[in-house]
Protein backbone atom coordinates (compact mmCIF):
# COMPACT_ATOMS: atom_id res chain seq x y z
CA UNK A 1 -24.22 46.37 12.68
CA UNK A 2 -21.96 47.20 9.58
CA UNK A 3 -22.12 44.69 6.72
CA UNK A 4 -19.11 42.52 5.94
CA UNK A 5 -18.08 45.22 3.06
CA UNK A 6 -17.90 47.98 4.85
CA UNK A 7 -15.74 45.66 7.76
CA UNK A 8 -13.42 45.39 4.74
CA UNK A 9 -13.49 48.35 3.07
CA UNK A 10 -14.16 50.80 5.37
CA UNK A 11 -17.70 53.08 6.21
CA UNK A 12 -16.44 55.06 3.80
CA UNK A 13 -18.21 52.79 1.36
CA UNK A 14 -21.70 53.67 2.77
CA UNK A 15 -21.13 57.29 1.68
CA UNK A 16 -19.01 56.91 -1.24
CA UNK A 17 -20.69 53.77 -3.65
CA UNK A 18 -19.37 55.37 -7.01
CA UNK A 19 -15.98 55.61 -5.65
CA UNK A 20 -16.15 51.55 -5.33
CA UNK A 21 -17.66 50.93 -8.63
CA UNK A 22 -14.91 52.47 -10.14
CA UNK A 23 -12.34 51.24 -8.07
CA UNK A 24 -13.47 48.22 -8.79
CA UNK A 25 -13.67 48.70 -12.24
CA UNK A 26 -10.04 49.59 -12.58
CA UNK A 27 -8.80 46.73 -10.61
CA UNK A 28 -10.85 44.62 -12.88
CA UNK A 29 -8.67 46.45 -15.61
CA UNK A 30 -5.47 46.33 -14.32
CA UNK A 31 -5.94 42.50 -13.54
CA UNK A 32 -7.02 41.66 -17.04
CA UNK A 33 -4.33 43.65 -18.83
CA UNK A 34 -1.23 42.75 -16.57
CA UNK A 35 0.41 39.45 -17.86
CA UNK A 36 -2.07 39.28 -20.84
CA UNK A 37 0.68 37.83 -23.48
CA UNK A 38 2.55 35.85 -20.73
CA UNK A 39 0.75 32.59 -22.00
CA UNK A 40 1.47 31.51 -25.57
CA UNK A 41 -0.47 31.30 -28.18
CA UNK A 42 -2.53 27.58 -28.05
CA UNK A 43 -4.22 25.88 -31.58
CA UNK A 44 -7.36 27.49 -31.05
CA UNK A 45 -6.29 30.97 -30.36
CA UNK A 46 -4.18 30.64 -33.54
CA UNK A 47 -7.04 29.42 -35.16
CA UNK A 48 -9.49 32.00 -34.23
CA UNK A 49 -6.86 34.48 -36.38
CA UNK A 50 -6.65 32.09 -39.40
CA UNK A 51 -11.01 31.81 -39.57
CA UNK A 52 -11.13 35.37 -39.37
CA UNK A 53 -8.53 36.00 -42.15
CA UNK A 54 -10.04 33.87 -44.83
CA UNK A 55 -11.65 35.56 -47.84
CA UNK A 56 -15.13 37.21 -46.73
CA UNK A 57 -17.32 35.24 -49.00
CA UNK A 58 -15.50 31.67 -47.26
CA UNK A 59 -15.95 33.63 -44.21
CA UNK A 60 -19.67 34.33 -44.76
CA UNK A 61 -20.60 30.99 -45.69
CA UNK A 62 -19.27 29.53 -42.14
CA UNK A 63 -23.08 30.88 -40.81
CA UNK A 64 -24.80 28.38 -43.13
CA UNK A 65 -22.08 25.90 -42.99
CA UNK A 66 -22.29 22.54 -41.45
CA UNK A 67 -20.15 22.09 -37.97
CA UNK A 68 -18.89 25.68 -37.69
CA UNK A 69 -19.31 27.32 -34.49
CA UNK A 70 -19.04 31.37 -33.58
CA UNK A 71 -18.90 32.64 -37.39
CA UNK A 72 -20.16 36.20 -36.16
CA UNK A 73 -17.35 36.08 -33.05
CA UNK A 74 -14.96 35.27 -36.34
CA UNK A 75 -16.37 38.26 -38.34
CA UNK A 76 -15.99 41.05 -35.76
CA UNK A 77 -12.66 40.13 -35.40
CA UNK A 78 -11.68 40.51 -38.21
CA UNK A 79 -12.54 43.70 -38.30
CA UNK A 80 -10.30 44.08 -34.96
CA UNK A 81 -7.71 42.27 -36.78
CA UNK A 82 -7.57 44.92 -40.20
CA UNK A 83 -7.49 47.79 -37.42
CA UNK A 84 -4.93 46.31 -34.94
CA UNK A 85 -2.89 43.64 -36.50
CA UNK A 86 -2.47 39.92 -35.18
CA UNK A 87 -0.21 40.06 -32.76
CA UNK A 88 -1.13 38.31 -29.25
CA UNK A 89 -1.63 41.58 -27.80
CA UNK A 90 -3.91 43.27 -30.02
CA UNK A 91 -5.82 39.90 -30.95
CA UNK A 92 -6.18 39.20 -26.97
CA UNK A 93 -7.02 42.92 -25.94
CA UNK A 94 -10.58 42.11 -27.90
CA UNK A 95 -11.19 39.56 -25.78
CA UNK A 96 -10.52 41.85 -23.25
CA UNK A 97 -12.37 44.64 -23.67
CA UNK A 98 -15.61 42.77 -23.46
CA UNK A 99 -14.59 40.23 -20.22
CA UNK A 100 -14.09 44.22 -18.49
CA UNK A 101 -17.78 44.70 -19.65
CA UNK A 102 -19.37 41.63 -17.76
CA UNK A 103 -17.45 42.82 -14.14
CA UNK A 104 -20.33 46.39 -14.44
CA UNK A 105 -22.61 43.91 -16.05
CA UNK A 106 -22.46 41.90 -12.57
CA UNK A 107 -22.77 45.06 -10.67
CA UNK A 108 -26.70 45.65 -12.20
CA UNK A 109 -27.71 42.11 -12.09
CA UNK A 110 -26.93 41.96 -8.47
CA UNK A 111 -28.33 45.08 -7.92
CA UNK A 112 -31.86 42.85 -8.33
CA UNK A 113 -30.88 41.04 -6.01
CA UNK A 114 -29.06 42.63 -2.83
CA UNK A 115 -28.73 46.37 -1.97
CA UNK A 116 -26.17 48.75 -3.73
CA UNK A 117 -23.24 48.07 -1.41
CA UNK A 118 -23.58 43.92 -1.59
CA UNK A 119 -24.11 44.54 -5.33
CA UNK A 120 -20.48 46.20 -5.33
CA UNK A 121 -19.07 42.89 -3.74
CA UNK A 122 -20.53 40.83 -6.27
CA UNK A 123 -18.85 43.17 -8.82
CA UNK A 124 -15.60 42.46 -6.54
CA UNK A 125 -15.89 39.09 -7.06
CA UNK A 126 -15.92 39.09 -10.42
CA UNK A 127 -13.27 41.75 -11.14
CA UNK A 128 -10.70 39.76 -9.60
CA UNK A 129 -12.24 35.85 -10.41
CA UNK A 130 -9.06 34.34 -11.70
CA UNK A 131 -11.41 32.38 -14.05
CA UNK A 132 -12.99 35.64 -15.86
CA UNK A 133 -9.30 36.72 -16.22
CA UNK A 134 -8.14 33.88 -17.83
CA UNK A 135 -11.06 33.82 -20.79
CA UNK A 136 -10.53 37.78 -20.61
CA UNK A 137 -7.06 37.08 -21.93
CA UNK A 138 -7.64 34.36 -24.73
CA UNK A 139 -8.13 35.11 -28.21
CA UNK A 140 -11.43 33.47 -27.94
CA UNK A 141 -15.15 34.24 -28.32
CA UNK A 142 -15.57 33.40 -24.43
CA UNK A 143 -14.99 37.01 -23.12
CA UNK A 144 -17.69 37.98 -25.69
CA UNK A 145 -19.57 35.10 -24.33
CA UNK A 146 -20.13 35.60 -20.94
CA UNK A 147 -20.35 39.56 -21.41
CA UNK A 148 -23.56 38.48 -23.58
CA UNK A 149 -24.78 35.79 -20.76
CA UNK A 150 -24.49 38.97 -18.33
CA UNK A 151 -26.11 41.10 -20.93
CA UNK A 152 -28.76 39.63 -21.75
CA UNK A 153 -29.92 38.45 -17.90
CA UNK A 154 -29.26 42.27 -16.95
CA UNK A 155 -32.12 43.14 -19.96
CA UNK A 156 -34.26 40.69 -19.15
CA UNK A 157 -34.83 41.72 -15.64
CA UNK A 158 -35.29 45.52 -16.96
CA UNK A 159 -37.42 43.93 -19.77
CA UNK A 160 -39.73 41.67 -16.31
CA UNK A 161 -39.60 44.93 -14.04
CA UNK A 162 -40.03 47.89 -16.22
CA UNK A 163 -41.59 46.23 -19.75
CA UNK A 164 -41.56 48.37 -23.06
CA UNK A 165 -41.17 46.75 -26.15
CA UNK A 166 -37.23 48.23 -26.54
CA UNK A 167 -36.27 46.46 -23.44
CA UNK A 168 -37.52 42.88 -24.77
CA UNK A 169 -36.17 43.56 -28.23
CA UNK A 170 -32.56 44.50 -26.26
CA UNK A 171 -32.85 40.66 -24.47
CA UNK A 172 -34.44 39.16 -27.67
CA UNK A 173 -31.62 40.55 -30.10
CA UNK A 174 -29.36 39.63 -27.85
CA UNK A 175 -29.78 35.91 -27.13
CA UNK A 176 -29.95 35.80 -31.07
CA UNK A 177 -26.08 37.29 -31.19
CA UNK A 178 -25.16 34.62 -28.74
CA UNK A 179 -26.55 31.87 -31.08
CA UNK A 180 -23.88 32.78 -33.85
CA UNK A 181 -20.66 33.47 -31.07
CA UNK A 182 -21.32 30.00 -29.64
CA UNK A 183 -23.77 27.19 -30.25
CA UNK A 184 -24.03 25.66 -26.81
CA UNK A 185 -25.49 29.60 -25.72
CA UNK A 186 -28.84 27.75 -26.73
CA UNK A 187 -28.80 26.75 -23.06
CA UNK A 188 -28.54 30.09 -22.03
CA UNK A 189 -31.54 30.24 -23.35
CA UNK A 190 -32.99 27.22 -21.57
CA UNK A 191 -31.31 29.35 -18.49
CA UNK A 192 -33.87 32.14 -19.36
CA UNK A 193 -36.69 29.87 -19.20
CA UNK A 194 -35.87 28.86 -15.81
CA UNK A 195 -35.18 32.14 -14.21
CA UNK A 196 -38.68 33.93 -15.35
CA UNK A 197 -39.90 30.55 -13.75
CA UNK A 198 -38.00 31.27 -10.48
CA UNK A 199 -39.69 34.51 -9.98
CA UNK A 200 -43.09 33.20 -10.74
CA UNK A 201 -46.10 34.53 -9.68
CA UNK A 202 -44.20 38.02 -9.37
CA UNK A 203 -43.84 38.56 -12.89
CA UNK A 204 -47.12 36.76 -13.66
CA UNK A 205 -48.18 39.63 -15.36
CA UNK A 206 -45.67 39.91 -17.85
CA UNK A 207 -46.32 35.70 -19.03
CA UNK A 208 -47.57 36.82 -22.45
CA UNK A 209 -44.18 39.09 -23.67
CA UNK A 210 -42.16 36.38 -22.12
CA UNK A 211 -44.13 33.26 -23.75
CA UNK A 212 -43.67 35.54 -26.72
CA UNK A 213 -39.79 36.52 -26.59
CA UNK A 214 -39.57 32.58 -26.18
CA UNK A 215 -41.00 32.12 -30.04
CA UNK A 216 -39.15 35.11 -31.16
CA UNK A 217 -35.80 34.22 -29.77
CA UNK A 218 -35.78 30.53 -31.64
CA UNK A 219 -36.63 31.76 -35.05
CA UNK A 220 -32.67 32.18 -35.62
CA UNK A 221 -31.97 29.15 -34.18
CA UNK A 222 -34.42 27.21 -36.93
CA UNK A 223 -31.71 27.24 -39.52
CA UNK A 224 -28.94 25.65 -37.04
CA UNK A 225 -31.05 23.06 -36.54
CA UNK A 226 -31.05 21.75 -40.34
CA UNK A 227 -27.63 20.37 -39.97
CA UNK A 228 -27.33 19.84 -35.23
CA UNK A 229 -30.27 17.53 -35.68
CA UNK A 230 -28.69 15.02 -37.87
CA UNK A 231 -25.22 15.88 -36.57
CA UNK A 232 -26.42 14.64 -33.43
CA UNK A 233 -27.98 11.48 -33.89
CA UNK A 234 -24.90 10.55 -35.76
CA UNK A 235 -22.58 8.13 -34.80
CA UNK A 236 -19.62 10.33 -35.11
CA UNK A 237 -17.51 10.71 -32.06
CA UNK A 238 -16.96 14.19 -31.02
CA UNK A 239 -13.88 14.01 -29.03
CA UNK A 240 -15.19 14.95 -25.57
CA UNK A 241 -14.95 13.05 -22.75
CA UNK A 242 -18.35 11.96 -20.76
CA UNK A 243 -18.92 13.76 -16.95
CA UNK A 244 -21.07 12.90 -15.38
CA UNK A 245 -23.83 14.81 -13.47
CA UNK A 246 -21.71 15.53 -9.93
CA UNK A 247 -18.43 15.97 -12.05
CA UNK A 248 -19.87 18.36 -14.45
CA UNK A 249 -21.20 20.41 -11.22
CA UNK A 250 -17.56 20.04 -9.10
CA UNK A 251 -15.76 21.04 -12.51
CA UNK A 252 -17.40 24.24 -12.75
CA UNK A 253 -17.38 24.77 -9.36
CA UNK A 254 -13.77 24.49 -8.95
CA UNK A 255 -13.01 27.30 -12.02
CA UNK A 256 -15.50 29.69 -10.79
CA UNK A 257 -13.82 29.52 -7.34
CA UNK A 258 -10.31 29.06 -8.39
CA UNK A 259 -9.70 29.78 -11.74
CA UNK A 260 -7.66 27.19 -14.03
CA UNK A 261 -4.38 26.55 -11.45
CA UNK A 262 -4.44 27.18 -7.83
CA UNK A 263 -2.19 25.48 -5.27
CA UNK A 264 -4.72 25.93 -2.57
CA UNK A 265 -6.86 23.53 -4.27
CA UNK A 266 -9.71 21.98 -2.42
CA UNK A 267 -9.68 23.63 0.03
CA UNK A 268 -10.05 27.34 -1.52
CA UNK A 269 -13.25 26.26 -2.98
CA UNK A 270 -14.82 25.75 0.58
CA UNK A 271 -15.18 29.60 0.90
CA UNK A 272 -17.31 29.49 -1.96
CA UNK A 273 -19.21 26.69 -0.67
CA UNK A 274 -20.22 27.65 2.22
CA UNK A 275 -21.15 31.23 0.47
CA UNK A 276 -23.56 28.81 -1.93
CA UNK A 277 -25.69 26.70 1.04
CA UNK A 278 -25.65 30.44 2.74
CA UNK A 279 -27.56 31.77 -0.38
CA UNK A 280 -30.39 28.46 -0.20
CA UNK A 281 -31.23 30.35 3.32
CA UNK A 282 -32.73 33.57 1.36
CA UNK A 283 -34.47 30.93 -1.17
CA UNK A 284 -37.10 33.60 -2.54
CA UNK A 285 -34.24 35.85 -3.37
CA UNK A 286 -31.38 33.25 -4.64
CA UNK A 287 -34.04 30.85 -6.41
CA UNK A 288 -34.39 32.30 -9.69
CA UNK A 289 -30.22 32.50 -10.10
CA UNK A 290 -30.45 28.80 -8.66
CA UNK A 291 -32.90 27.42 -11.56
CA UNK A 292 -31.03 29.97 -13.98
CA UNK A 293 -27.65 28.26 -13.34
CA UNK A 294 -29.19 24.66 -12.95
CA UNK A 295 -31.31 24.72 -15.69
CA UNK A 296 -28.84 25.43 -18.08
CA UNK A 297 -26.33 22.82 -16.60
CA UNK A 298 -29.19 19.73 -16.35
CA UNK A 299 -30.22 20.32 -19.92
CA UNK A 300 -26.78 20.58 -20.81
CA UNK A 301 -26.05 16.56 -19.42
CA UNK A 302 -28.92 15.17 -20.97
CA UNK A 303 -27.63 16.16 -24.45
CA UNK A 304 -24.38 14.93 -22.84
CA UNK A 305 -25.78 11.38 -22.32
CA UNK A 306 -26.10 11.09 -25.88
CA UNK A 307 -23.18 13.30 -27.60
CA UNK A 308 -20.77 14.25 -25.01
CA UNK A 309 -19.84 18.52 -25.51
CA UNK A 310 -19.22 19.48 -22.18
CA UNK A 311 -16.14 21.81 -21.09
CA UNK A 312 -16.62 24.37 -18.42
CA UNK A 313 -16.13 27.34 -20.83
CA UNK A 314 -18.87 26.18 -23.21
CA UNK A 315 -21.31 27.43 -20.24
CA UNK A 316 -19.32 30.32 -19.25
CA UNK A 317 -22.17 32.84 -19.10
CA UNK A 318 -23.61 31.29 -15.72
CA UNK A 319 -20.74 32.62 -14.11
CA UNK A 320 -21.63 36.07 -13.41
CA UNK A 321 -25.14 34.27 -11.68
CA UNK A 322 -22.63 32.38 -9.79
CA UNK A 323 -20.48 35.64 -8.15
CA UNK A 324 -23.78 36.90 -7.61
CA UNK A 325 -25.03 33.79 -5.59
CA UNK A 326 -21.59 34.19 -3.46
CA UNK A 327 -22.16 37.17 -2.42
CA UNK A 328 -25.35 36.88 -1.76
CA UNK A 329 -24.71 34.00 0.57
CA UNK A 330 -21.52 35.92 2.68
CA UNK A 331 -24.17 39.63 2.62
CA UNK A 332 -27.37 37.23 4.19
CA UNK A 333 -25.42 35.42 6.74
CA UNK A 334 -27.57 36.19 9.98
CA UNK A 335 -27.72 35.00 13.52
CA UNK A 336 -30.45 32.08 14.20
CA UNK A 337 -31.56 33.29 17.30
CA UNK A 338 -30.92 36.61 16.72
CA UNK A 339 -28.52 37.52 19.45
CA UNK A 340 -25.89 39.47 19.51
CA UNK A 341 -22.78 37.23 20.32
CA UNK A 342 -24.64 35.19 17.23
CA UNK A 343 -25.14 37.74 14.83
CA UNK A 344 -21.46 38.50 15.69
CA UNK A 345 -19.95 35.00 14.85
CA UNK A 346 -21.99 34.85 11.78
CA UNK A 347 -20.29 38.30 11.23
CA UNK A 348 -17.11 37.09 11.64
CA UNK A 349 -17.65 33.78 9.62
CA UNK A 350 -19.06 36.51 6.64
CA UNK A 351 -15.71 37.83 6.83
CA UNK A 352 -13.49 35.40 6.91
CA UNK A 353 -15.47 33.71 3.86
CA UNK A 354 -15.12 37.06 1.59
CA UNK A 355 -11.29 36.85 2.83
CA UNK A 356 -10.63 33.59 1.82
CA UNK A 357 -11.97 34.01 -1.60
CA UNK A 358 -9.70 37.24 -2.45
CA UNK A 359 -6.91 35.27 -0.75
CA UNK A 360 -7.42 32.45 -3.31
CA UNK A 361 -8.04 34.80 -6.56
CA UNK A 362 -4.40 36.32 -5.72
CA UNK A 363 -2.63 33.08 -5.47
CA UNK A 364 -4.25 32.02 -8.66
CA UNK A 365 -4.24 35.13 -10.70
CA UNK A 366 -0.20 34.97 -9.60
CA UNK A 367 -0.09 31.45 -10.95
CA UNK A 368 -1.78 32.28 -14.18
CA UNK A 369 0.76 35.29 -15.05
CA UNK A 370 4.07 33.73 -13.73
CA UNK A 371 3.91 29.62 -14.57
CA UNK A 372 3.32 28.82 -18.65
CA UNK A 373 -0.12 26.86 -18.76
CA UNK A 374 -0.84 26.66 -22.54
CA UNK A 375 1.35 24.81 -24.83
CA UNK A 376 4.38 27.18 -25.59
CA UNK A 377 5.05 27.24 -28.70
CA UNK A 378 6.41 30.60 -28.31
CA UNK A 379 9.67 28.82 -27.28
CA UNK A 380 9.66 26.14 -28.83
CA UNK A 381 10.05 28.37 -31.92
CA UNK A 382 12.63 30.39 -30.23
CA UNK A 383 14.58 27.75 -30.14
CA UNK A 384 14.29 26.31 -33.89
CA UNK A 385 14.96 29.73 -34.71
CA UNK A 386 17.98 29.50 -33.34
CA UNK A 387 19.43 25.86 -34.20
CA UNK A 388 17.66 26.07 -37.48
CA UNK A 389 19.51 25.16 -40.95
CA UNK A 390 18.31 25.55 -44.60
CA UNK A 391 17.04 22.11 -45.47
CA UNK A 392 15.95 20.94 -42.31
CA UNK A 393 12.93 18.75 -42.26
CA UNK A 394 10.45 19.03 -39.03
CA UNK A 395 7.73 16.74 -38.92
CA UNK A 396 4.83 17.65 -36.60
CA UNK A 397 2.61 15.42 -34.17
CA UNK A 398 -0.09 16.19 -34.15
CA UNK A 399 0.49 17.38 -37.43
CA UNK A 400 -2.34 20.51 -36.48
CA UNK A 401 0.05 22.37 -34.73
CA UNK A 402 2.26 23.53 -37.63
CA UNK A 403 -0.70 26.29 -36.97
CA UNK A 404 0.77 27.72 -34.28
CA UNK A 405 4.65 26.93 -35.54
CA UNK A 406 4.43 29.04 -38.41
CA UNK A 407 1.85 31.88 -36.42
CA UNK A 408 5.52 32.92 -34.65
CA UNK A 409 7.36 32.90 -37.62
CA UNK A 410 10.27 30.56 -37.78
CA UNK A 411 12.84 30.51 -40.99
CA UNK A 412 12.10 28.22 -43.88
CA UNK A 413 11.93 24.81 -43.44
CA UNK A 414 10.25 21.44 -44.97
CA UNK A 415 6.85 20.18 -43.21
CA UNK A 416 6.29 16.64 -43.32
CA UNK A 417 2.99 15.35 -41.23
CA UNK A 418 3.77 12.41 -38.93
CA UNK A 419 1.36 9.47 -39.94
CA UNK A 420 -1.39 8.90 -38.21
CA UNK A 421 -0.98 5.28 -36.91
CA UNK A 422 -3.79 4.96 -34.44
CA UNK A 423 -5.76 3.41 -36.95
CA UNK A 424 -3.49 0.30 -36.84
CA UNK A 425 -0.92 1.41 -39.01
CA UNK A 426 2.11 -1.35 -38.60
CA UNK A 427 5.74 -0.17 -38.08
CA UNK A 428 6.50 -1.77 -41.59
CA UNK A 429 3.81 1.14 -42.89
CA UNK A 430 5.34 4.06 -40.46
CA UNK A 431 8.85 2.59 -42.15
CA UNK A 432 7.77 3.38 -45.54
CA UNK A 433 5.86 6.39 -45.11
CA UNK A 434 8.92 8.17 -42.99
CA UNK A 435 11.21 6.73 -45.75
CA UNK A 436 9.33 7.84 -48.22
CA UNK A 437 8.91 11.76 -47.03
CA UNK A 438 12.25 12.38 -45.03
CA UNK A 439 14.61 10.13 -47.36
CA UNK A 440 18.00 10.88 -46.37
CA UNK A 441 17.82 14.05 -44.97
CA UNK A 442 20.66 14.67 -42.24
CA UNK A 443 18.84 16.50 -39.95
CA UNK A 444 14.98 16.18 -38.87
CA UNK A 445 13.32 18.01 -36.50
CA UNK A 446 9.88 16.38 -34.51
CA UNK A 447 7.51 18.69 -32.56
CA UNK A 448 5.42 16.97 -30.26
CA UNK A 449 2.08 18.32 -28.68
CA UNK A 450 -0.81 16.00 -27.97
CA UNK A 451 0.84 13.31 -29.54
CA UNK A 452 -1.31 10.08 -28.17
CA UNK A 453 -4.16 11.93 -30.26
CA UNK A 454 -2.10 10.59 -33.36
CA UNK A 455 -0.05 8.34 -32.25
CA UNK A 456 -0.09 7.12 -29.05
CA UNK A 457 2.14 3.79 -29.55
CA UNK A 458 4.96 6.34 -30.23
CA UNK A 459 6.39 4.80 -33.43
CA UNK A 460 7.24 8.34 -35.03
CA UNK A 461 9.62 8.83 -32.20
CA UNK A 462 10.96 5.33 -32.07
CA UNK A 463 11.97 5.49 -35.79
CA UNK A 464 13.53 8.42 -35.33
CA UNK A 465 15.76 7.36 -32.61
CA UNK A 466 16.61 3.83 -34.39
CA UNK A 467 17.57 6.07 -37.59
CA UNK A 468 19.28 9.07 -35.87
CA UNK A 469 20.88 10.12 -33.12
CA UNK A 470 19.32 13.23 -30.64
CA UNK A 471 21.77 15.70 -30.80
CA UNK A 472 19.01 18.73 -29.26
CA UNK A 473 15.77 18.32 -26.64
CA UNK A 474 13.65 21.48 -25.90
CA UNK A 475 10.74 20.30 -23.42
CA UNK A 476 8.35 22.89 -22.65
CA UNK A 477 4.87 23.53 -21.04
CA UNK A 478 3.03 20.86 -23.49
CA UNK A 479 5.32 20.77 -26.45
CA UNK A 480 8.46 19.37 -26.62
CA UNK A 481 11.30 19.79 -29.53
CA UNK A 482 14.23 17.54 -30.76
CA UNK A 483 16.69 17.82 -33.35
CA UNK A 484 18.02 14.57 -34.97
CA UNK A 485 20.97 13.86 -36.65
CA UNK A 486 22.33 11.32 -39.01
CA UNK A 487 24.96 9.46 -37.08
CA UNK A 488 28.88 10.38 -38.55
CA UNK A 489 30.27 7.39 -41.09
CA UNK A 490 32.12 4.86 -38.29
CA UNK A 491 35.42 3.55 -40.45
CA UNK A 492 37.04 0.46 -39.00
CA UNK A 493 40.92 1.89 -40.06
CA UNK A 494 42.14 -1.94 -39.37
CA UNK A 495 39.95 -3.21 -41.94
CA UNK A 496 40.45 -0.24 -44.29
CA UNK A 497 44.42 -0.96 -44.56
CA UNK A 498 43.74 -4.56 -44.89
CA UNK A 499 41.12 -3.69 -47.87
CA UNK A 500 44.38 -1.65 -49.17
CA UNK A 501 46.92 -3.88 -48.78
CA UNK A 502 45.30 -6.89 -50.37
CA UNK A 503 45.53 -6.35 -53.71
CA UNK A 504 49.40 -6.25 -53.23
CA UNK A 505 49.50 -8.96 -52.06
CA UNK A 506 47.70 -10.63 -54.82
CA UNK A 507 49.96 -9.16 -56.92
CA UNK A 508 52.98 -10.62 -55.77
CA UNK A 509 52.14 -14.26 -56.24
CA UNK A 510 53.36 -16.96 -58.78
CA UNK A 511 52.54 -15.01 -62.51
């Protein structure tokens, strides 16, 4: 009985596997180049240019430096940056180059795990996740991220089937570069762990280079852990919420399935789903992804418990494990009795699984390149650009995202940084301080982008309205823009020609 790929693609594919792969390769391409500067630049995109263009000695230090995270993802591109400039296109096309490397990457780590033709529907999966996509086109160390998670589990199966001292040095030396791109890829290590552990007693003969890539590999991270350790039994907040357990798990689910905005959500995750309790069938085959993917997640909480870090694209490296899962699930769908009106319903549900995935990467991959999801400051600063007069004051709130303001260029103006009155600053306080930096200017501009960060009571906008009058609103996709304007001098005529004629009047009375 054909196989649910060639159902889709044709029997062609039996004869004609390096046809797919690159097929599949260059829809992986086109997907990650079309609509790659649709989105706007967001605060940390902008930022990633501005670490990378500080002087190379600051630049250097940010590997020894408390608090920094992905100094080496900062260094290469700046490297990029000197060669192709800092536009969104160039700076994003880095990012992409190296999310098109983990869609082959898939392709040979699947290749462990199901024959050559459901190892090309993994690689499917992944060239058109709407999730990979996305971090493919941000100006972030993520593509560079997860093409290292896919790496590095691609050399350490070579390194567990094959052995030579090249092939562990490959996995070694590359768990060490994933260290310095992102500090939370220390559970991609924990990962590792778990997956030589899912194969055990197979590999039981390679314990001693593993045991000893384990000690190698966490020499770099000794240094790190001068400054985590204290940094994390500190009291200082870090900003991120706390998910638990089951929420953690759905979140990631949900953007490995759907990607960051689909309108077919829940129900375009059950595809996936289904794909995942298919895979637990072929346990001895599926269980070292599962304890990969797992591993890294649990460990992940427990540090959560204490210090909250969690986002799903901290952890993006399990996702090519995940693709790989899927299709293992949808290929390994059998009949339970073996019969052949079974076998052909469990054919049919394969199918229709594997359809309903693709259907929900297209509606999502068309949401990501046609609606504005990051904060658009791209038009916000058309539109100063435009309205814009010398002298103009624009204060900012938060007052981070002058950042991105001045990335796209907009004509000179005078910054002022809204105070930040979540500390229990009074409206006496926000009187003075806005008094004190604005004076009497006629017209002040206020950007507004994750305001109830700074000041969620909205007293910056309040004492703008009681002082001037709105005379221009710009709302866009998590930014919005207004223009204020000193109200015109109201003269009561009646009571200026009584204010003139008084004085004659005076004057005509008894001398």
């Amino acid at each position: 009985m054909a196989d649910t790929t060639e159902i889709i693609f044709g029997r062609w594919l039996r004869h004609r596997p390096k046809t797919f792969f690159l097929i599949f390769l260059l829809l992986a391409w086109g997907l990650r180049l079309y609509g790659i500067t649709f989105q706007s630049f967001w605060r940390d995109e902008v930022d990633a240019v501005l670490f990378s263009l500080v002087p190379l000695n600051e630049l250097l230090g940010y590997f020894t430096k408390p608090g920094w995270n992905g100094p080496l993802y900062y260094l290469l591109l700046r490297g990029w940056i000197e060669l192709m400039g800092t536009g969104e296109f160039p700076v994003r096309f880095f990012s992409l180059l190296f999310g098109l490397l983990v869609v082959p990457l898939t392709y040979r780590i699947a290749t462990r795990f199901l024959p050559s033709r459901g190892a090309l529907l993994a690689m499917l999966l992944a060239a058109s996740s709407p999730y990979l996509i996305w971090y493919s086109q941000e100006a972030k160390m993520y593509g560079l991220l997860m093409s290292l998670g896919a790496l590095s589990l691609a050399l350490h199966i070579e390194a567990l089937e094959k052995g030579g001292w090249l092939r562990w040095a490959g996995y070694i030396g590359t768990l060490w570069v994933s260290f310095y791109i992102h500090l939370l890829s220390v559970f991609l290590f924990v990962g590792q762990v778990a997956f030589f552990a899912g194969f055990w007693p197979r590999y039981r003969e390679r314990l001693r280079a593993e045991v000893t890539s384990w000690l190698i590999v966490a020499a770099p991270a000794l240094p790190l852990l001068r400054w985590l350790v204290p940094d994390f039994f500190s009291a200082r907040p870090t900003g991120f919420p706390y998910f638990p357990l089951p929420d953690m798990l759905s979140i990631l689910l949900t953007g490995w399935s759907v990607g960051v905005l689909s309108s077919l959500w829940p129900w375009s995750t059950l595809p996936c789903i289904v794909a995942l309790f298919s895979s637990l069938a072929v346990w001895r085959k599926s269980l070292p992804l599962w304890a990969f993917g797992l591993a890294s997640i649990i460990s992940l909480h427990l540090i959560c418990l204490w210090k909250p870090v969690f986002t799903d694209r901290y952890v993006i490296y399990l996702a090519p494990a995940f693709y790989v899962l899927v299709s293992l699930g949808i290929i390994n769908l059998k009949s339970p009795g073996g019969s052949k009106r079974a076998g052909g319903l469990r054919q049919l549900i394969s199918t229709l699984l594997l359809l309903g995935i693709l259907a929900a990467d297209a509606d999502s991959i068309w949401k990501q390149t046609h609606f504005p999801i990051k904060s658009d400051f791209r038009s916000a600063v058309a539109v100063f650009r435009e309205h814009a007069r010398q002298g103009d004051v624009v204060v900012f709130l938060i007052p981070y995202v002058k950042r991105v303001f001045d990335y796209y260029d907009p004509p000179p103006y005078r910054a002022v940084e809204a105070p930040y009155t979540n500390a229990g600053m009074s409206e006496r306080e926000v009187d003075a301080y806005l008094h004190r930096h604005i004076g009497y200017r006629k017209r002040v501009w206020l950007v507004l982008s994750e305001e109830a960060m700074w000041d969620a009571r909205r007293l910056v906008p309040r004492w703008l309205e009681e002082h001037y009058e709105p005379v221009l609103v710009g709302r866009f996709t998590r930014v919005a823009l207004y223009l204020y304007q000193q109200p015109p001098v109201r003269v009561d005529l009646e009571a200026l020609k009584y204010r003139c004629f008084l004085p004659l009047v005076l004057s005509s009375g008894p001398q």
